[in-house]
C-alpha atoms as a PDB file:
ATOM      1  CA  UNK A   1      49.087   9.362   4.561  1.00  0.00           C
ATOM      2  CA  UNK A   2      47.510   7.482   1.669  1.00  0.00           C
ATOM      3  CA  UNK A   3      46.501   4.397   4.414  1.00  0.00           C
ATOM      4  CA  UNK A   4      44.722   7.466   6.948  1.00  0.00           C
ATOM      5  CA  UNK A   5      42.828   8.309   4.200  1.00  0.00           C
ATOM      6  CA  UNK A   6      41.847   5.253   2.951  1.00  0.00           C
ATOM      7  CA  UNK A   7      40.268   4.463   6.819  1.00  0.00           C
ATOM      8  CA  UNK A   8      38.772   7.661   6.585  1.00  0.00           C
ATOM      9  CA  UNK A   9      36.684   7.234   3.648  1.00  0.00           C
ATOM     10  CA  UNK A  10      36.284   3.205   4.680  1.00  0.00           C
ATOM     11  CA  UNK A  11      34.519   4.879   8.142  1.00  0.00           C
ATOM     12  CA  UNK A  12      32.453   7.171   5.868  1.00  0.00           C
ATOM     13  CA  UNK A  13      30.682   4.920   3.926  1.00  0.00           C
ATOM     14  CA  UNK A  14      29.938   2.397   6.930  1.00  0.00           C
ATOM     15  CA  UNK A  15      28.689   5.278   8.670  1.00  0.00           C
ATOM     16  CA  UNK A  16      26.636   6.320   5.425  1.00  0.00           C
ATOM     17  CA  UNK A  17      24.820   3.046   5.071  1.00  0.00           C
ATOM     18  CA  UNK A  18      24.113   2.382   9.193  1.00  0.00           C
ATOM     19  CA  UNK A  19      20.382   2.887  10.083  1.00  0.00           C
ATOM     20  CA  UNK A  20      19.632   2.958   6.130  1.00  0.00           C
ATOM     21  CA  UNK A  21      19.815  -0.658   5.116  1.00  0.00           C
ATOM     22  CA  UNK A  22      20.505  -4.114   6.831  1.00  0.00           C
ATOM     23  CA  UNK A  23      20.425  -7.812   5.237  1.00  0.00           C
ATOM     24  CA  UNK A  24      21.135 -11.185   6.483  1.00  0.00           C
ATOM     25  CA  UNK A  25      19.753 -14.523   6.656  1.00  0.00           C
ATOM     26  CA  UNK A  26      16.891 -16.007   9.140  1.00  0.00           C
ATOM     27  CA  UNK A  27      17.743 -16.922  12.278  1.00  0.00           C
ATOM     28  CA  UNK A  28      17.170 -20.383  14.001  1.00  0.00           C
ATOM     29  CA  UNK A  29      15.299 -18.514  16.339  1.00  0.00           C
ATOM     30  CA  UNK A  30      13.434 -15.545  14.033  1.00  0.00           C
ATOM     31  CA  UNK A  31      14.808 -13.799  11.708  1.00  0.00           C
ATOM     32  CA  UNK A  32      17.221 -10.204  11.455  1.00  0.00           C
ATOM     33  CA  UNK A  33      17.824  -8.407  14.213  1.00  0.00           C
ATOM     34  CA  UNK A  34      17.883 -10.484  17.980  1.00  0.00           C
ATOM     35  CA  UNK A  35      15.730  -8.327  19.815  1.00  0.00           C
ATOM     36  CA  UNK A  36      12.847  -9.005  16.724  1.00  0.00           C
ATOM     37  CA  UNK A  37      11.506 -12.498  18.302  1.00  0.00           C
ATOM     38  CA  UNK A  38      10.968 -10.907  21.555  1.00  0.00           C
ATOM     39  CA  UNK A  39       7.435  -9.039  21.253  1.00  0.00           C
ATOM     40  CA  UNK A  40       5.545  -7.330  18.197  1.00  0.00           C
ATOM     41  CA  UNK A  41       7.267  -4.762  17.742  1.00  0.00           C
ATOM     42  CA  UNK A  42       7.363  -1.523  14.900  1.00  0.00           C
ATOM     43  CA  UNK A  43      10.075   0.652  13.303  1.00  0.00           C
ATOM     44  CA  UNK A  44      10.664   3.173  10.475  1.00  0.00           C
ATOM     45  CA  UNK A  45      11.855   0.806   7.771  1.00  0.00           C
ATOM     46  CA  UNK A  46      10.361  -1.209   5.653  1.00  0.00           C
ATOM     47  CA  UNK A  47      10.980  -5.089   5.266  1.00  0.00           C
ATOM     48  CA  UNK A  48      11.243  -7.791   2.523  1.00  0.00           C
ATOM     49  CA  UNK A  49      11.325 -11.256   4.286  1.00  0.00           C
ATOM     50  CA  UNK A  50      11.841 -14.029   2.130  1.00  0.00           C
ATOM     51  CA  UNK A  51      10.935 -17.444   3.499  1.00  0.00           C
ATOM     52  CA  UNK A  52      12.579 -20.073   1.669  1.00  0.00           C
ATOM     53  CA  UNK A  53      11.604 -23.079   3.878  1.00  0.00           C
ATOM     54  CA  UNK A  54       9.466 -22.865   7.079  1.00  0.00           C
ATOM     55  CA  UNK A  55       6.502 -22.813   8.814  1.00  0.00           C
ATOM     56  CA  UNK A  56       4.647 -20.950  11.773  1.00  0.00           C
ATOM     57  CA  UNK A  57       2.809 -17.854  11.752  1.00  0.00           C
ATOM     58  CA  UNK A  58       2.926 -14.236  10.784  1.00  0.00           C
ATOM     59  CA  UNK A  59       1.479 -11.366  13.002  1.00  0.00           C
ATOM     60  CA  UNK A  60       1.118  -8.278  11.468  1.00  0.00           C
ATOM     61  CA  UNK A  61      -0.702  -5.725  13.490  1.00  0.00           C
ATOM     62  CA  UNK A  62      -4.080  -7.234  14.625  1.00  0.00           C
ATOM     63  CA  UNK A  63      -3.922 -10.348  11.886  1.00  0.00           C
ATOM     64  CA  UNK A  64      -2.068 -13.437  11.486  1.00  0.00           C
ATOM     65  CA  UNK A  65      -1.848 -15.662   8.562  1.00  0.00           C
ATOM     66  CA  UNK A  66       0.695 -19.015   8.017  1.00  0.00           C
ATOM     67  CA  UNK A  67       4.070 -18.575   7.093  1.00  0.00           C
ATOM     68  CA  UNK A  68       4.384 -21.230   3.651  1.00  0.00           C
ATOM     69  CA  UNK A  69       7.442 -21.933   1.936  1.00  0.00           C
ATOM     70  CA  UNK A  70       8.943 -19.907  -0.837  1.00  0.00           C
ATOM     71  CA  UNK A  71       7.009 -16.873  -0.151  1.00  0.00           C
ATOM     72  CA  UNK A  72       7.951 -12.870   0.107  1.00  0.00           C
ATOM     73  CA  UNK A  73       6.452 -10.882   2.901  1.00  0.00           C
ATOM     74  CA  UNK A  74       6.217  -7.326   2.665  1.00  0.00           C
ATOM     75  CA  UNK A  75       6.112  -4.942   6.135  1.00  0.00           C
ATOM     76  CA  UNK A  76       5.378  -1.478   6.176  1.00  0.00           C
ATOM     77  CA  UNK A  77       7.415   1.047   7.630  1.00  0.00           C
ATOM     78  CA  UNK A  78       5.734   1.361  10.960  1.00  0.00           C
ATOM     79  CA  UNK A  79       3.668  -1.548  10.894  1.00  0.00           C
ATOM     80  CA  UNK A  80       4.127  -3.901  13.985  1.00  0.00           C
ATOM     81  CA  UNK A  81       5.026  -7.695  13.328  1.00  0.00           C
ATOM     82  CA  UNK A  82       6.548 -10.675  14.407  1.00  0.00           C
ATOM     83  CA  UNK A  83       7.182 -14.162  13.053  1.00  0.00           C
ATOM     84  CA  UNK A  84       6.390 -17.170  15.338  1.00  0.00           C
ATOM     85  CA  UNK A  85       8.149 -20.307  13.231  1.00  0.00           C
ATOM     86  CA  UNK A  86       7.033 -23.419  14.379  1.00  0.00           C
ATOM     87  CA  UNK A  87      10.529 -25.054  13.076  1.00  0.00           C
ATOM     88  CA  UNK A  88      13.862 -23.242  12.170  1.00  0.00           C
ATOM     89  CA  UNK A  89      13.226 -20.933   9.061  1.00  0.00           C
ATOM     90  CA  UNK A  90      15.569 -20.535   6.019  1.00  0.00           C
ATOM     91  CA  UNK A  91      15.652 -17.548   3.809  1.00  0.00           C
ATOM     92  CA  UNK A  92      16.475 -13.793   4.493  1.00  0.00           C
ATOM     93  CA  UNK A  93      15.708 -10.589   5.627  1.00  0.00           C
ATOM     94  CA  UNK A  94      16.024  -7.675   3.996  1.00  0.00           C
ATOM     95  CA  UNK A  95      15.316  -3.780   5.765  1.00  0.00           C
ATOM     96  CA  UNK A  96      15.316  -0.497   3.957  1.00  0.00           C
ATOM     97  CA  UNK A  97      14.652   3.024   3.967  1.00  0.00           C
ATOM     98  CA  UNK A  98      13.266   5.564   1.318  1.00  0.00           C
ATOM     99  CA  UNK A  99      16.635   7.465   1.907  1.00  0.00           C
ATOM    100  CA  UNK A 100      18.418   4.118   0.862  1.00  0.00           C
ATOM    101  CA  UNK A 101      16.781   4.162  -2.187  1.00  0.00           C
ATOM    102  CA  UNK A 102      17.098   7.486  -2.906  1.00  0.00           C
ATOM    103  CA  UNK A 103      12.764   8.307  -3.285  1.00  0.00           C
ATOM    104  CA  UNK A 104      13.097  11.801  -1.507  1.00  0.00           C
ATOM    105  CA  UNK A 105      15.654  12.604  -4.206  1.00  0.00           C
ATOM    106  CA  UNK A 106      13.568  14.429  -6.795  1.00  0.00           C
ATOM    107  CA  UNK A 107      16.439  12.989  -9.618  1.00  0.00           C
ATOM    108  CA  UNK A 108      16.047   9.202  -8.676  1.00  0.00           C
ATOM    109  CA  UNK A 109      14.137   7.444 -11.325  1.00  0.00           C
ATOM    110  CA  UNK A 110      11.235   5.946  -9.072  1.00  0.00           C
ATOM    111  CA  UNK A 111       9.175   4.576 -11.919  1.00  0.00           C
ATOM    112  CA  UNK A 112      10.275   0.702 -11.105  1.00  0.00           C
ATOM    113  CA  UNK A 113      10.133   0.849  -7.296  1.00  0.00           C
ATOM    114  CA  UNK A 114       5.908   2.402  -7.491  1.00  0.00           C
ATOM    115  CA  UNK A 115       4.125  -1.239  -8.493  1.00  0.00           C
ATOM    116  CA  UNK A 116       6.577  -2.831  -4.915  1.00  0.00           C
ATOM    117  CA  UNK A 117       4.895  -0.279  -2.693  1.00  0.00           C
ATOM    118  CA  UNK A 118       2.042  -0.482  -4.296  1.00  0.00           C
ATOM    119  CA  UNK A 119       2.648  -4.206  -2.891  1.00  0.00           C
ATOM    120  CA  UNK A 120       3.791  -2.982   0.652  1.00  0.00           C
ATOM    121  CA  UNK A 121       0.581  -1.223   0.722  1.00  0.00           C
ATOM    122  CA  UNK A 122      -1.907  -3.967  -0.105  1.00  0.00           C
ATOM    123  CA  UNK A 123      -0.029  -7.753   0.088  1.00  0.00           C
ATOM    124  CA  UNK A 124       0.665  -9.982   2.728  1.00  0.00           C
ATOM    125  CA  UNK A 125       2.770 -12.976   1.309  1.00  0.00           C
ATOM    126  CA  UNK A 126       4.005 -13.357  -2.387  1.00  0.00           C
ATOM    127  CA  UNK A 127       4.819 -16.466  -3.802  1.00  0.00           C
ATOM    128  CA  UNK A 128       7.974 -16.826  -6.051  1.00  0.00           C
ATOM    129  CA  UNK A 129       8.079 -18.353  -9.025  1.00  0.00           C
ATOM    130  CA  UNK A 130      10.536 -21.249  -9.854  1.00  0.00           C
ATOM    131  CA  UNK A 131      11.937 -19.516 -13.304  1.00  0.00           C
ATOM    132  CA  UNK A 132      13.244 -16.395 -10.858  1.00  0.00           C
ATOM    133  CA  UNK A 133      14.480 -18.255  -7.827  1.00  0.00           C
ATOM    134  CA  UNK A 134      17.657 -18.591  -8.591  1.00  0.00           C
ATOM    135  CA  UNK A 135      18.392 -15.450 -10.128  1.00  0.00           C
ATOM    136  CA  UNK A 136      17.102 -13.985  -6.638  1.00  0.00           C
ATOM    137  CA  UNK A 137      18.949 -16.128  -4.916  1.00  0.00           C
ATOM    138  CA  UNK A 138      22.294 -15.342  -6.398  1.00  0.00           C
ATOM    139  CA  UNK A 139      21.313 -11.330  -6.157  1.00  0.00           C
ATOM    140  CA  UNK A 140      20.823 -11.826  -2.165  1.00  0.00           C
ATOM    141  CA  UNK A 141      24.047 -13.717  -1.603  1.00  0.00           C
ATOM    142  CA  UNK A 142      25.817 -11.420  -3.060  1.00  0.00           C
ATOM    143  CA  UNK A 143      24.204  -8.518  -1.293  1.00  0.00           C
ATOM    144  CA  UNK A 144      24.779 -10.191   2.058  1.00  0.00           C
ATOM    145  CA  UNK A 145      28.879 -10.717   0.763  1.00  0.00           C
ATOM    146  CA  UNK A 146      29.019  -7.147  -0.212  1.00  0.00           C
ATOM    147  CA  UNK A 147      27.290  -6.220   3.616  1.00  0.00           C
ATOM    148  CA  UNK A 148      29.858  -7.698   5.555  1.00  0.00           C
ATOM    149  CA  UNK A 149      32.658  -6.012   4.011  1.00  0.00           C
ATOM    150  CA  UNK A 150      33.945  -3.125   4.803  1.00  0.00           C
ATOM    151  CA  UNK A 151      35.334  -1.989   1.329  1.00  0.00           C
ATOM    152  CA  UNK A 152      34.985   1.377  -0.201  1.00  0.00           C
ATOM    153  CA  UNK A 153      31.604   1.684  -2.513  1.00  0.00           C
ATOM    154  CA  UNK A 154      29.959  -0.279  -0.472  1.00  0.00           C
ATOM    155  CA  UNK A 155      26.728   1.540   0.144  1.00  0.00           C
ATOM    156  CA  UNK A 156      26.564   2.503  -3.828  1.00  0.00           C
ATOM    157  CA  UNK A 157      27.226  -1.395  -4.688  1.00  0.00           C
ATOM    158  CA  UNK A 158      24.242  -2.560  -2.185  1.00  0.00           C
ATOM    159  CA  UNK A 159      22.223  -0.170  -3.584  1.00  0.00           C
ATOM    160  CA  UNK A 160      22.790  -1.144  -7.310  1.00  0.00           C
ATOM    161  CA  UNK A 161      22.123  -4.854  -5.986  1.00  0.00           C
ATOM    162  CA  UNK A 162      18.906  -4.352  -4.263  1.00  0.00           C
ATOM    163  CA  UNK A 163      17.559  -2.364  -7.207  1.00  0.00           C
ATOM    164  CA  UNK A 164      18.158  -4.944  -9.559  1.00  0.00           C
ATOM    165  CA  UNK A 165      16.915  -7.079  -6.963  1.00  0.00           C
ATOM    166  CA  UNK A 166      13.376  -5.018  -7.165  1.00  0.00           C
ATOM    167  CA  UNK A 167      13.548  -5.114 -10.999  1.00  0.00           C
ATOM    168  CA  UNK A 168      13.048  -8.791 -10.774  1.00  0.00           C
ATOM    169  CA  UNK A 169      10.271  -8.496  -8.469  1.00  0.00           C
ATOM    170  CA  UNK A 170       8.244  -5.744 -10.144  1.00  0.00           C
ATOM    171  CA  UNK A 171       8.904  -7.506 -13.945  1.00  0.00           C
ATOM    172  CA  UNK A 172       7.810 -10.552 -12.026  1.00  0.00           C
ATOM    173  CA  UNK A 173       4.796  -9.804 -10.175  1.00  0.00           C
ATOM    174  CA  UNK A 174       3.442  -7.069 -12.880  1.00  0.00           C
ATOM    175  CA  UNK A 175       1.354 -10.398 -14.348  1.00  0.00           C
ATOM    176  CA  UNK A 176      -0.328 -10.569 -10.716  1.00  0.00           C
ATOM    177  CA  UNK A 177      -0.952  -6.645 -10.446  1.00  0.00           C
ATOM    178  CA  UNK A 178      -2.954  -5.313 -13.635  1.00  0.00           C
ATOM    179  CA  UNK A 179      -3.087  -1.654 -12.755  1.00  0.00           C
ATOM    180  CA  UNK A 180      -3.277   0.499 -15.780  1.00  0.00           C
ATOM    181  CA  UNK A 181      -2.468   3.917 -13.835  1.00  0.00           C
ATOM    182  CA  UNK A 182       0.053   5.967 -15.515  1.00  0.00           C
ATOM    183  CA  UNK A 183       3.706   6.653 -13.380  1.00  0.00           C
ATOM    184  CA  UNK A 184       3.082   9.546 -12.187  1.00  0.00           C
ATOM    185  CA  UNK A 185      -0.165   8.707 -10.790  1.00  0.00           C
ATOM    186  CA  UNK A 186       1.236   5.873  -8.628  1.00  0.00           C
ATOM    187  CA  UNK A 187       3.946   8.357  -7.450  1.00  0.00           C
ATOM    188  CA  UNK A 188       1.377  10.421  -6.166  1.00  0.00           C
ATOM    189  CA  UNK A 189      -0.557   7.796  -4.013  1.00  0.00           C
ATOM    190  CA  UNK A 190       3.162   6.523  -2.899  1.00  0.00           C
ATOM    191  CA  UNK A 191       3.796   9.893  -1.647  1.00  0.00           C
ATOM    192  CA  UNK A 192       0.472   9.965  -0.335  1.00  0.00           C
ATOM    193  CA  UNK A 193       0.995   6.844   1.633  1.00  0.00           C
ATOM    194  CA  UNK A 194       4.134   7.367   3.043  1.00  0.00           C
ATOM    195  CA  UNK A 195       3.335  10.937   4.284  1.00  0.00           C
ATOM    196  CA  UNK A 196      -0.069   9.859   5.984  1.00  0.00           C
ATOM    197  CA  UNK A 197       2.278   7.010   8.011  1.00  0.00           C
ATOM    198  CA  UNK A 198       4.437  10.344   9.234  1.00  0.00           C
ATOM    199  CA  UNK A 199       1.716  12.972   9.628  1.00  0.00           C
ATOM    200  CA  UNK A 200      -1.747  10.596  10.675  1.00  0.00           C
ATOM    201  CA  UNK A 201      -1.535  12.701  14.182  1.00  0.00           C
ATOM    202  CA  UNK A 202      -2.030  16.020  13.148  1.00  0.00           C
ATOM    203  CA  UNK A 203      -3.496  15.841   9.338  1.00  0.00           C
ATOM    204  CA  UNK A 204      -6.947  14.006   9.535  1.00  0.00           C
ATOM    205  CA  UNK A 205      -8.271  15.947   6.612  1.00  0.00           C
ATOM    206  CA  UNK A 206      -7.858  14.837   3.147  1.00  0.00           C
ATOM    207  CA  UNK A 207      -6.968  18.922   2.504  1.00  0.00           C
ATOM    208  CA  UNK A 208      -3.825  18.870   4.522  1.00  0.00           C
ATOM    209  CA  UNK A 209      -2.373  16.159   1.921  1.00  0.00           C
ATOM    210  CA  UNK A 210      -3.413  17.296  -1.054  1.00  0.00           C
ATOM    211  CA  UNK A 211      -1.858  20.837  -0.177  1.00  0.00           C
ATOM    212  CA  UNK A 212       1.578  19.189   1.229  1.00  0.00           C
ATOM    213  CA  UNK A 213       1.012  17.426  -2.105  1.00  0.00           C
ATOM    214  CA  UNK A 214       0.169  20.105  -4.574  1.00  0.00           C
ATOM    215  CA  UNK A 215      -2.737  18.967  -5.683  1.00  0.00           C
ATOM    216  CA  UNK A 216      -7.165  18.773  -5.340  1.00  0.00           C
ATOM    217  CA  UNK A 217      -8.589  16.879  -2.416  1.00  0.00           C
ATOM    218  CA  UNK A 218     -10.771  15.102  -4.961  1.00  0.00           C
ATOM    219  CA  UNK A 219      -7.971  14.359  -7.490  1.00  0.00           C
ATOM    220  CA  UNK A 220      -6.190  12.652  -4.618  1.00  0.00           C
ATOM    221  CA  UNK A 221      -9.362  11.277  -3.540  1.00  0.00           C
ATOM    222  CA  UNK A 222     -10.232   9.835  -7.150  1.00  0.00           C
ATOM    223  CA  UNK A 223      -6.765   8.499  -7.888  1.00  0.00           C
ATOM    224  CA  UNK A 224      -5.973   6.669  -4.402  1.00  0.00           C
ATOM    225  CA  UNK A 225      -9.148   5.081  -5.120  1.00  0.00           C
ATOM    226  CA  UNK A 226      -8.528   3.758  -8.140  1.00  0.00           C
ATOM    227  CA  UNK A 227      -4.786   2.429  -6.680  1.00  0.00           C
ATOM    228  CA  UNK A 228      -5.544   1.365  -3.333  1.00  0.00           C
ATOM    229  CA  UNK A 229      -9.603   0.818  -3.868  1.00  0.00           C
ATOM    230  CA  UNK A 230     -10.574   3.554  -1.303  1.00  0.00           C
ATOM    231  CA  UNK A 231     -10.691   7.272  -1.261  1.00  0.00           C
ATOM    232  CA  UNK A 232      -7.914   9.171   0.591  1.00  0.00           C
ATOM    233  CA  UNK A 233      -9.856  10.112   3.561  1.00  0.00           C
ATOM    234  CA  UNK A 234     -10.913   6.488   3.997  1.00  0.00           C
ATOM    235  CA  UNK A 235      -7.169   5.465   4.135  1.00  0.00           C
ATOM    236  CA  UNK A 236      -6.669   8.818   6.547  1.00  0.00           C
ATOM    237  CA  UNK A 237      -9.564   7.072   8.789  1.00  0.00           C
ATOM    238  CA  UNK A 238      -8.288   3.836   8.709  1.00  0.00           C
ATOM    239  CA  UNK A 239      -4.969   4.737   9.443  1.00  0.00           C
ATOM    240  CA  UNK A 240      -5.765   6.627  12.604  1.00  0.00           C
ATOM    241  CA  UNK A 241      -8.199   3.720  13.860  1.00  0.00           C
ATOM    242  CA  UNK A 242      -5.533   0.877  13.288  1.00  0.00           C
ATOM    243  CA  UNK A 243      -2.857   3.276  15.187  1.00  0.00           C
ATOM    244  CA  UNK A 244      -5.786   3.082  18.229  1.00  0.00           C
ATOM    245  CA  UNK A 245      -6.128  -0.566  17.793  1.00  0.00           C
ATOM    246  CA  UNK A 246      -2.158  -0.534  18.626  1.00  0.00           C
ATOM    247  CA  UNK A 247      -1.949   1.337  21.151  1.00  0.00           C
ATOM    248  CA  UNK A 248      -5.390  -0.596  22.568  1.00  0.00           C
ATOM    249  CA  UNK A 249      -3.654  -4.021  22.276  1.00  0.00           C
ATOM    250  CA  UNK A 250      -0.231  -3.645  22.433  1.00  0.00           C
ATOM    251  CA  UNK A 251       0.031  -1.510  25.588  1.00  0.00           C
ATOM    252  CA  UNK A 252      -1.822  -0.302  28.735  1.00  0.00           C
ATOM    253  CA  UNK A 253      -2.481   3.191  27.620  1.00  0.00           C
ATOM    254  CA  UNK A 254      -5.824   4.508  28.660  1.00  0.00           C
ATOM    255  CA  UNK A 255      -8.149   6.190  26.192  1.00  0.00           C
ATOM    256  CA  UNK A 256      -7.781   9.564  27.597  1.00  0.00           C
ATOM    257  CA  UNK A 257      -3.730   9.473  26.612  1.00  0.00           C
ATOM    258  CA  UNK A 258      -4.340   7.642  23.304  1.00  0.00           C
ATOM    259  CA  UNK A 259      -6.622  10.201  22.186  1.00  0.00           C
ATOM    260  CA  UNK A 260      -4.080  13.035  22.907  1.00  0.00           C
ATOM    261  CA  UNK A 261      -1.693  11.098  21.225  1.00  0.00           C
ATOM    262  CA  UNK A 262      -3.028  10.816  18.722  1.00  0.00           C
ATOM    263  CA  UNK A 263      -4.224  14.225  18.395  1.00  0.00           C
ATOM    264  CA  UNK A 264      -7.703  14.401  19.558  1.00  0.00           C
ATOM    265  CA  UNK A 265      -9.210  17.615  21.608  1.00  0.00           C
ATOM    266  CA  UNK A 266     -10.706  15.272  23.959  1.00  0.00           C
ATOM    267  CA  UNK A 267     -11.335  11.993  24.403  1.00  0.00           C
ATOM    268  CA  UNK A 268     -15.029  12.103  23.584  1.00  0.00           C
ATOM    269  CA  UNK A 269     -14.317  13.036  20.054  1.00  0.00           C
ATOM    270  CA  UNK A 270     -11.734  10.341  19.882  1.00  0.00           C
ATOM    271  CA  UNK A 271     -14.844   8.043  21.054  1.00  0.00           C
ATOM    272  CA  UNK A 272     -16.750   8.953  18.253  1.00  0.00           C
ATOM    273  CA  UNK A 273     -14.527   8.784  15.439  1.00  0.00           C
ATOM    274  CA  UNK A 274     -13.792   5.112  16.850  1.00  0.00           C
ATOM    275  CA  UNK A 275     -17.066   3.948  16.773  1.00  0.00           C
ATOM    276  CA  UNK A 276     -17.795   5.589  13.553  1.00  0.00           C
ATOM    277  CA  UNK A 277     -14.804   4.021  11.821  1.00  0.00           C
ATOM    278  CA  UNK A 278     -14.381   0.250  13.269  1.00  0.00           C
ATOM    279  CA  UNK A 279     -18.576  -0.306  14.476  1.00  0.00           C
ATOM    280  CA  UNK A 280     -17.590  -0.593  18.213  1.00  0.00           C
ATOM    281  CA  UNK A 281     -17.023   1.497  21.114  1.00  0.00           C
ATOM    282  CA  UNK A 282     -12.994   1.527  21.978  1.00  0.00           C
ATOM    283  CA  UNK A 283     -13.695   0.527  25.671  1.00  0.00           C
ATOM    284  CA  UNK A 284     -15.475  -2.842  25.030  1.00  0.00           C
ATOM    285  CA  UNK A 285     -12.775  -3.068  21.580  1.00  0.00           C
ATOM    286  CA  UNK A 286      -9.882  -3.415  24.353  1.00  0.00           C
ATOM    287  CA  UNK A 287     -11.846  -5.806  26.254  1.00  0.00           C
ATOM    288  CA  UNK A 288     -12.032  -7.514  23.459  1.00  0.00           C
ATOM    289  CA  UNK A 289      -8.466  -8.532  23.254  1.00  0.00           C
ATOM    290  CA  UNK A 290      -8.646  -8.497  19.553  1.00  0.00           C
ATOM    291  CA  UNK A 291      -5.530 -10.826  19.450  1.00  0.00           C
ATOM    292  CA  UNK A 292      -3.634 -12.378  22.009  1.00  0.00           C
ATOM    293  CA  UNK A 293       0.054 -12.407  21.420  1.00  0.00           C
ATOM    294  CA  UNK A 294       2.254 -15.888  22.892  1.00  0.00           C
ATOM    295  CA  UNK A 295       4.306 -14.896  26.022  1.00  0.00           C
ATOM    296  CA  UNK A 296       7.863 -13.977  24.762  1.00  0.00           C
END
């Protein structure tokens, strides 16, 4: 009786952490998951890649920078990417969601996880510092141990890890990121963030936010500006346009469809608001070919 129950609560907690969290090492060929090296693609959980030794180039969404050495990379939930290494890569991968780290709970202490989104939101590659390598280093390993076993605790134990895992980060980078905005205020532009990635389609006003999060349009204007550097409805603009710019590049949806999708009347207002937001019409932007991705 005692070894049925002991499977039952082992299947529990693998079944508790699947689709929530996921860690391993790059691949000769990429990095995490196989089907990642095949095209640019885009899911709902965030990423920490960690290059430790490498080169090639990162495409995220409709830019591309070099992949150096020793450098964190930091992908949005939703935000399309792939890594083209122009030699094997070393270092790790690292995928998470706000329900792994508890943020929805209103009892999880979020104060130390604000100044990494506040990264997510804004960076592109962070270099690490020698003084903190190895401490990360030892941190990953043994998240990575503690991943491929199938013991009991094991969802509570990768959690602990990867928290102290973001301590180190946000103690670390806090000298690059001087942003004298009080917790709460950070919390609120988080929130802010994460619900415009979920709701972009049918909130386009800066008033459906700020009444989803209890509070003025212009207080949510004034303090996302002062986090991010632009009001709130600049970030609701620019999040619709670069969801176009997607769907423009990345497959052969015609404008018609896209502006539906994305929650348009018709697709002359859709036309509009594009040109208004990025300077060009979306016709001659797709002709454009803004980037051209590699054949997979």
């Amino acid at each position: 009786m005692e070894t049925s129950l002991s499977t039952y609560q082992q299947q529990k907690h693998m079944e508790k952490l699947q689709g929530l969290f996921y860690i391993s090492q790059l691949q000769p060929a990429g990095f995490g998951h196989e089907e990642e090296n095949e095209s640019l693609k885009a899911d709902h959980h965030y990423k920490i890649i960690w290059v430790v030794n490498g080169s090639g180039t990162n495409w995220m969404d409709l830019e591309q920078t070099a992949i150096t050495n020793n450098t964190l990379y930091f992908i949005k939930s939703n935000q399309a990417h792939r890594f083209q290494p122009e030699a094997d890569l070393k270092g790790y991968v690292v995928c998470f969601t706000d329900a792994f780290l508890d943020i929805e709970d209103p009892r999880a202490e979020t104060t130390y996880y604000n100044q990494l989104f506040t990264l997510f939101a804004s960076a592109r590659g962070i270099a690490i510092k020698c003084e903190i390598f190895a401490d990360l280093l030892d941190i990953t390993q043994k998240m990575i141990k503690e991943y491929n076993n199938s013991g009991l605790f094991r969802t509570e134990i990768l959690r602990r890890y990867f928290k102290i895992f973001l301590l180190y980060l946000t103690r670390e980078l806090d000298g690059n990121f001087h942003v004298a905005i009080q917790s709460r205020n950070l919390e609120l532009v988080q929130r802010f963030l994460s619900l415009l990635d979920k709701k972009f389609k049918t909130h386009k006003k800066v008033s459906d936010y700020a009444r989803d999060l209890v509070v003025t349009p212009n207080y949510l204007n004034d303090v996302t500006k002062k986090i991010t550097g632009y009001s709130a409805g600049h970030n609701i603009r620019q999040r619709v346009a670069l969801e176009a710019k997607r769907l423009g590049v990345y497959s052969n949806t015609g404008m018609k469809e896209i502006a539906y999708d994305l929650g348009f009347s018709d697709s002359a207002h859709f036309s509009k608001f594009f040109k208004t937001v990025t300077g060009m019409n979306f016709t001659d932007f797709k002709k454009m070919k803004v980037i051209v991705l590699p054949a997979s």
